[in-house]
Protein backbone atom coordinates (compact mmCIF):
# COMPACT_ATOMS: atom_id res chain seq x y z
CA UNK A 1 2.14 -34.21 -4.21
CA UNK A 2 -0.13 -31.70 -3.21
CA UNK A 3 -0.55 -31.16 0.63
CA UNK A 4 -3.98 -31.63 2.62
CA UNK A 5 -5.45 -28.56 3.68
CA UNK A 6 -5.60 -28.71 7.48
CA UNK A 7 -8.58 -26.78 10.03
CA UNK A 8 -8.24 -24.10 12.41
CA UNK A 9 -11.11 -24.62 14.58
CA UNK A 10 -12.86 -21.08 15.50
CA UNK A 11 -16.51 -22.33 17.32
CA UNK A 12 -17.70 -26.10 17.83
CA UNK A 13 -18.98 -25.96 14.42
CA UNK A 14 -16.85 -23.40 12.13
CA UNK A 15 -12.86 -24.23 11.38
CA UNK A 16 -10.94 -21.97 8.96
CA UNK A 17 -9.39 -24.19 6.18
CA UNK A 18 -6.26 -23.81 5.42
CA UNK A 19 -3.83 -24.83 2.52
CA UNK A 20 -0.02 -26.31 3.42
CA UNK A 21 2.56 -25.27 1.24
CA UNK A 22 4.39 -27.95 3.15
CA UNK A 23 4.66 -31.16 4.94
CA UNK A 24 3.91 -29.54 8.86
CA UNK A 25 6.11 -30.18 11.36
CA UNK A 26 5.17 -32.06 14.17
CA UNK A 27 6.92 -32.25 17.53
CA UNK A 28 5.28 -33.28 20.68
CA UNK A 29 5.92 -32.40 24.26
CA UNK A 30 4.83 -33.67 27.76
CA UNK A 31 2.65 -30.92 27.71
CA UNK A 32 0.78 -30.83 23.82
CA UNK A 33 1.18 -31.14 20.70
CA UNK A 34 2.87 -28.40 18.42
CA UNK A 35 2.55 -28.17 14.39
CA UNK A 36 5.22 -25.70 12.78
CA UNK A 37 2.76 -25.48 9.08
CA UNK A 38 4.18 -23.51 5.86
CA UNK A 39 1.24 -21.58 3.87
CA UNK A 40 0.87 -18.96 0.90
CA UNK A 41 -1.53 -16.41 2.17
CA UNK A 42 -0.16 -16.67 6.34
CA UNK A 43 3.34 -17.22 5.73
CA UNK A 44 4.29 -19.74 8.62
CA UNK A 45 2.27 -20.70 11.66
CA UNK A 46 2.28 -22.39 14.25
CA UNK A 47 -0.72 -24.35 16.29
CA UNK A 48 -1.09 -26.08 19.78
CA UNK A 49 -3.04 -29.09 19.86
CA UNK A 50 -4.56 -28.13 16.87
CA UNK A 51 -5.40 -23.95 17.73
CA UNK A 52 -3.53 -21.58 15.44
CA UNK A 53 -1.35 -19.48 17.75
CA UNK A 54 0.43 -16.75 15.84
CA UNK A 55 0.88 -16.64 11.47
CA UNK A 56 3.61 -14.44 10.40
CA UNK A 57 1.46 -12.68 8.15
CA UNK A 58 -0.93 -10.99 10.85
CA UNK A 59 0.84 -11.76 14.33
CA UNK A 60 1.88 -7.89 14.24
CA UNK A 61 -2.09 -7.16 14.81
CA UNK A 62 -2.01 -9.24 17.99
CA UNK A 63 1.11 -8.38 19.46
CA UNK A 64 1.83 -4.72 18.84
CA UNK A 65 -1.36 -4.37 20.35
CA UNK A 66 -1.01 -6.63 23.62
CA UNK A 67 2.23 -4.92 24.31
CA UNK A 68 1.86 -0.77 22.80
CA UNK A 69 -1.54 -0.21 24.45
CA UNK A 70 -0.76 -0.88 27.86
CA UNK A 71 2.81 0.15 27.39
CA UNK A 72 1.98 3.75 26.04
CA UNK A 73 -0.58 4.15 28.01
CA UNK A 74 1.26 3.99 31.02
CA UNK A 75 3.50 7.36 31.52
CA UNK A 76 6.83 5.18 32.35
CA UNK A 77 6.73 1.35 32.86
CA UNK A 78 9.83 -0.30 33.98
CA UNK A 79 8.61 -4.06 34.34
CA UNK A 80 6.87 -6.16 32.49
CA UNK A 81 5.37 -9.98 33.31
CA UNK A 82 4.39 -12.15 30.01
CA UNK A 83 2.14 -14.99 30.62
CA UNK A 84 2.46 -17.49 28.01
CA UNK A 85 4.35 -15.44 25.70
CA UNK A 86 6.37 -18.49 24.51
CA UNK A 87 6.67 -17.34 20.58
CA UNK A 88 8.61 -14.18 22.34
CA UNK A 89 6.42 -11.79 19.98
CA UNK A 90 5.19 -10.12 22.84
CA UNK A 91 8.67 -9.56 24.30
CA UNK A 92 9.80 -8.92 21.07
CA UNK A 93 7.52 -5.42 20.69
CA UNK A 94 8.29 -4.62 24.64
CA UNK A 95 11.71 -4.41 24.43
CA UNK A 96 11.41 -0.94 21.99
CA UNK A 97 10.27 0.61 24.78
CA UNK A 98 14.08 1.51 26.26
CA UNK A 99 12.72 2.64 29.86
CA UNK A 100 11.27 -1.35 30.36
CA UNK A 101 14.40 -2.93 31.87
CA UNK A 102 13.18 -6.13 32.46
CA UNK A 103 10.69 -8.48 31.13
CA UNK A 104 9.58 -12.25 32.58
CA UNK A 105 8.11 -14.22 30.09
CA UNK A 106 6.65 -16.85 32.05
CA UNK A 107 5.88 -20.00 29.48
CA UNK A 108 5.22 -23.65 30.42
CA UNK A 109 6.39 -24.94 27.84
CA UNK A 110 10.11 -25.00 26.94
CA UNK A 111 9.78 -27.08 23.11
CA UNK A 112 7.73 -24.33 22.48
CA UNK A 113 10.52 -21.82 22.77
CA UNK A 114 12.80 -24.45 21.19
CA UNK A 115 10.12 -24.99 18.46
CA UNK A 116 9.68 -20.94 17.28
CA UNK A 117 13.30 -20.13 17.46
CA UNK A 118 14.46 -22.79 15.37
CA UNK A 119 11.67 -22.91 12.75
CA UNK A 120 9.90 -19.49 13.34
CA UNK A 121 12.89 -16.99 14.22
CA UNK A 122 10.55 -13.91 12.78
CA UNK A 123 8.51 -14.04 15.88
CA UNK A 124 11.25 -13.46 18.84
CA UNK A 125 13.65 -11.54 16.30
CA UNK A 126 16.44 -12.05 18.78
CA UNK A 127 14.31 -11.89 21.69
CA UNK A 128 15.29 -14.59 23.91
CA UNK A 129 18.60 -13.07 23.81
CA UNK A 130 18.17 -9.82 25.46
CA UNK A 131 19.65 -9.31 28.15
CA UNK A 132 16.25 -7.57 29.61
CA UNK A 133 14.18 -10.76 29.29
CA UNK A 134 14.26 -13.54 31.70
CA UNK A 135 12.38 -16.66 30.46
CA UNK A 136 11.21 -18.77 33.17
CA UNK A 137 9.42 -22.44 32.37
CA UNK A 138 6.73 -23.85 34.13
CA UNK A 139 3.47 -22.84 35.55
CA UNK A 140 2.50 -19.14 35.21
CA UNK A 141 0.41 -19.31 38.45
CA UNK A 142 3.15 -20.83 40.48
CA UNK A 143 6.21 -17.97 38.39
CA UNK A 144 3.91 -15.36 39.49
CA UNK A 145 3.00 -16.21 43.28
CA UNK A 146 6.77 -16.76 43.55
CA UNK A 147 7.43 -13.22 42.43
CA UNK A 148 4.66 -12.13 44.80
CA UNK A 149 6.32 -13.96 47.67
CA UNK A 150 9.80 -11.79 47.32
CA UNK A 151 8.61 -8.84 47.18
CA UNK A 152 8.38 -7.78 43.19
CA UNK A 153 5.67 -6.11 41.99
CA UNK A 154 4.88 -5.10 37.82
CA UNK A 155 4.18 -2.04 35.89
CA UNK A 156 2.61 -4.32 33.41
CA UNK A 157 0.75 -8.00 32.98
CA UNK A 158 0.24 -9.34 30.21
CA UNK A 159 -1.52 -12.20 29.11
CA UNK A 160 -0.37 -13.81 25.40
CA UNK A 161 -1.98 -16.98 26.51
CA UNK A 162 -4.55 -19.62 24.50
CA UNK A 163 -7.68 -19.88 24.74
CA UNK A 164 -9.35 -18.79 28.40
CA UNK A 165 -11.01 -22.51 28.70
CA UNK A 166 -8.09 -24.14 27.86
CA UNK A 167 -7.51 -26.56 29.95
CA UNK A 168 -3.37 -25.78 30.46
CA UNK A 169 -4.21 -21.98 31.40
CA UNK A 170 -7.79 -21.75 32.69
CA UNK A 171 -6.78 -21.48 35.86
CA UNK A 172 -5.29 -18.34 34.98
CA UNK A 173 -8.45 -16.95 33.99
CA UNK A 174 -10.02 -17.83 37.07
CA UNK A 175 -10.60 -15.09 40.01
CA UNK A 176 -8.44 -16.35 42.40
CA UNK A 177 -5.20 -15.47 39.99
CA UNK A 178 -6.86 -12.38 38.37
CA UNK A 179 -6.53 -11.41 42.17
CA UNK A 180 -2.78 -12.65 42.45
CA UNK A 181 -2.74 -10.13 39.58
CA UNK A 182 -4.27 -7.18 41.06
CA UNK A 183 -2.14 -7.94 43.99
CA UNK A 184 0.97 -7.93 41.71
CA UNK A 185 0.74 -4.66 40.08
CA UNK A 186 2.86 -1.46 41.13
CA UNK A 187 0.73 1.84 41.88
CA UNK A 188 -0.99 2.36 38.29
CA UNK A 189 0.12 -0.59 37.06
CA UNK A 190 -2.01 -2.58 34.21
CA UNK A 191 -2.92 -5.91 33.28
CA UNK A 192 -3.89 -6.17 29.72
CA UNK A 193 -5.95 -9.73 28.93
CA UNK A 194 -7.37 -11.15 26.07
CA UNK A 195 -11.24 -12.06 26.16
CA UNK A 196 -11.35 -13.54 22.60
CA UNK A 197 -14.06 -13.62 20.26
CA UNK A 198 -17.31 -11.65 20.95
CA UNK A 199 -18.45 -14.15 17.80
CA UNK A 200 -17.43 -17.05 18.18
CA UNK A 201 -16.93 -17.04 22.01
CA UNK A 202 -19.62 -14.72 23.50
CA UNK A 203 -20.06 -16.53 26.80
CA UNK A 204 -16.26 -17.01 27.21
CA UNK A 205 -15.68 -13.47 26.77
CA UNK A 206 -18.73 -12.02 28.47
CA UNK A 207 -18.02 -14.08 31.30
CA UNK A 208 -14.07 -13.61 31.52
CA UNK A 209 -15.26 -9.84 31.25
CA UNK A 210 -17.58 -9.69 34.28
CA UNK A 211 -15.15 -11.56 36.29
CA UNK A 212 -12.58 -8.66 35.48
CA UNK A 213 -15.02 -5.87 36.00
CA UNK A 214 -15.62 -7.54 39.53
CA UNK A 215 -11.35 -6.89 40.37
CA UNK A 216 -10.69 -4.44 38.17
CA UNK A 217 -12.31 -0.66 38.49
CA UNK A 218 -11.11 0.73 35.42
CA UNK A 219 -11.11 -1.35 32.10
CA UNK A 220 -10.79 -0.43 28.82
CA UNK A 221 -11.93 -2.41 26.54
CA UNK A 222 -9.92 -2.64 22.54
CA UNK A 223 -11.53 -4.46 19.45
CA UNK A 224 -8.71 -5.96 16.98
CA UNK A 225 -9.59 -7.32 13.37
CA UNK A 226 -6.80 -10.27 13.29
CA UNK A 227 -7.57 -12.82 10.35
CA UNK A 228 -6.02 -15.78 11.51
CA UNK A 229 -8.36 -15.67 14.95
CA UNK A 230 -11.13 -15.48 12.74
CA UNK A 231 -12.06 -11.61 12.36
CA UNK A 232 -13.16 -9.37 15.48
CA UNK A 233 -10.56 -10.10 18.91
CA UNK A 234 -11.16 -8.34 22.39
CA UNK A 235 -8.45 -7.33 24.21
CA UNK A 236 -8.86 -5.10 27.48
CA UNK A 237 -6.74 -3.49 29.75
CA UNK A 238 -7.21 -3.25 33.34
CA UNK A 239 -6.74 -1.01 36.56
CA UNK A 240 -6.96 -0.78 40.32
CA UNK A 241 -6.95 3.07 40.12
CA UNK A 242 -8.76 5.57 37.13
CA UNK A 243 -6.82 5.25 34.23
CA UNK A 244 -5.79 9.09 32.67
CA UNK A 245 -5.56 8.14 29.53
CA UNK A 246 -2.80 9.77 27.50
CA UNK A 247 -4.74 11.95 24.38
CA UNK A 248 -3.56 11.52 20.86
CA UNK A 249 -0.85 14.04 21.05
CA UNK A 250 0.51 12.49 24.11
CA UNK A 251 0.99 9.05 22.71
CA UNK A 252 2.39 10.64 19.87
CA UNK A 253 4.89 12.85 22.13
CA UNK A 254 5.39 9.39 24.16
CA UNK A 255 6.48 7.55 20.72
CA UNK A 256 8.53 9.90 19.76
CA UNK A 257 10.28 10.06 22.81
CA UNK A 258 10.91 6.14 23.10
CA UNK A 259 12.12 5.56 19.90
CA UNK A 260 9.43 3.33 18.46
CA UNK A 261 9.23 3.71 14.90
CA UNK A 262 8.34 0.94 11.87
CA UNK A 263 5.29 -0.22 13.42
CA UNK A 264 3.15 -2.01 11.03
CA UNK A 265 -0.64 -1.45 13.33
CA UNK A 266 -0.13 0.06 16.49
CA UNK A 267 -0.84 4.03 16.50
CA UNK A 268 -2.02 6.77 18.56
CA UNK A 269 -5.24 7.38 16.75
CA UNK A 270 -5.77 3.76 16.47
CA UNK A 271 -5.50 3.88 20.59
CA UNK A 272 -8.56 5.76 20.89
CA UNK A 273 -10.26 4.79 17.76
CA UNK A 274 -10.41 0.43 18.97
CA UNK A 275 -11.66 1.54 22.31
CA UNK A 276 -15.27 2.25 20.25
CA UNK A 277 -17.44 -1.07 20.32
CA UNK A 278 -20.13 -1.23 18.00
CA UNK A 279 -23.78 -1.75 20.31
CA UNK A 280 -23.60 -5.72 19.91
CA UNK A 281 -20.56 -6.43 21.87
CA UNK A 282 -21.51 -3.11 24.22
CA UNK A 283 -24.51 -5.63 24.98
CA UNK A 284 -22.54 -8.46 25.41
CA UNK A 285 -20.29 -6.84 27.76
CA UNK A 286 -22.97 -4.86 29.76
């Protein structure tokens, strides 16, 4: 029997409908809910309390480009601090960079983990098993003011997180941890966030933007097209000190040099060329 389409919700009043190939798979946690669904044109997704997190069919877009920009960017980054990050995708692309010996992904929810390995493997491709990533459950706020308190600081931040008003991480998109953040970061170090949609969220982004810009000195700003999150996705990265941004031939040179090869979005032109905004979100943002 055929399966019921099921709804990706984008705004209050727009949902992209989907088509199961597959009786979804339901598990829930003390924390949410999490569907595992099976579909022709996305390949397999998975959703948290209903909000499509990562499709195998365009995930690639999102997290090549959370963890290359930042990471070729900077001119050697060692250490890396995932919040959320729970699909490992994110660690996943980080650990091609060979110089980045160690990587917290700091998710708070261990069935998710359990969940993606087990029914999603694609996403981590191994991972959870490095011996460079350290997976540690719980509370980002509380994982990061704990590494604060000893002493360890991060080339990179990165936040693979849902959505900024969500009630299990907006406190993570508040000021008071963007400032934890800041504080958190070695000398040139970046933090790399995701705003959302300039479409379907304006006044989530624009305002998680501004509160940024008030921290931050030096932000640059990325526009992704990623299908599943309905079209246009801001990204920006984030610095306590001028950013010298590597030219085309240096990312290339950097590429080269680390190894990274088979990527399916991330580039050097592309580096530059997502940094443009059309006028409409320059407004929003200004």
């Amino acid at each position: 029997m055929k399966q019921p389409f099921f709804h990706s919700p984008l705004a209050p009043d727009v949902a992209l409908s989907i088509d199961r190939k597959a009786k979804a798979i339901e598990i829930r946690s003390i924390h949410q809910r999490i569907s595992v669904e099976t579909t022709a044109s996305l390949g397999r997704l998975y959703r948290l309390d209903g909000d499509l997190m990562a499709a195998e069919a365009d995930e690639y877009i999102i997290h090549e480009s959370l963890a290359h920009l930042p990471a070729l960017a900077h001119h050697e980054p060692r250490s890396a601090l995932v919040l959320g990050g729970g699909d490992g995708a994110t660690a996943r692309e980080l650990l091609k960079h060979p110089d980045i010996e160690r990587i917290i992904i700091a998710e708070l929810d261990p069935e998710v983990v359990r969940v993606i390995r087990q029914h999603i493997p694609t996403l981590p491709a191994g991972a959870f098993d490095s011996p460079r990533v350290e997976l540690h459950h719980g509370d980002a706020a509380d994982t990061l003011q704990r590494a604060y308190d000893h002493g360890e600081r991060f080339d990179l931040i990165l936040f693979d997180l849902t959505e900024a008003d969500d009630p299990a991480c907006a406190h993570l998109h508040r000021t008071e941890f963007m400032r934890l953040c800041a504080a958190s970061l070695h000398t040139g170090g970046m933090i790399h966030v995701q705003l959302g949609s300039p479409f379907y969220q304006p006044v989530q982004t624009a305002a998680l933007w501004q509160r940024m810009r008030a921290l931050f000195p030096d932000l640059r700003p990325a526009l992704l097209n990623v299908p599943s999150y309905g079209g246009p996705w801001l990204v920006t990265r984030g610095t306590l000190t001028p950013m010298n941004e590597p030219t085309v031939a240096d990312l290339q040179k950097r590429l080269i040099a680390r190894g990274l090869r088979d990527l399916r979005h991330y580039n050097p032109d592309l580096h530059h060329a997502c940094q443009v905004l059309p006028n409409s979100i320059r407004q929003l943002l200004a």
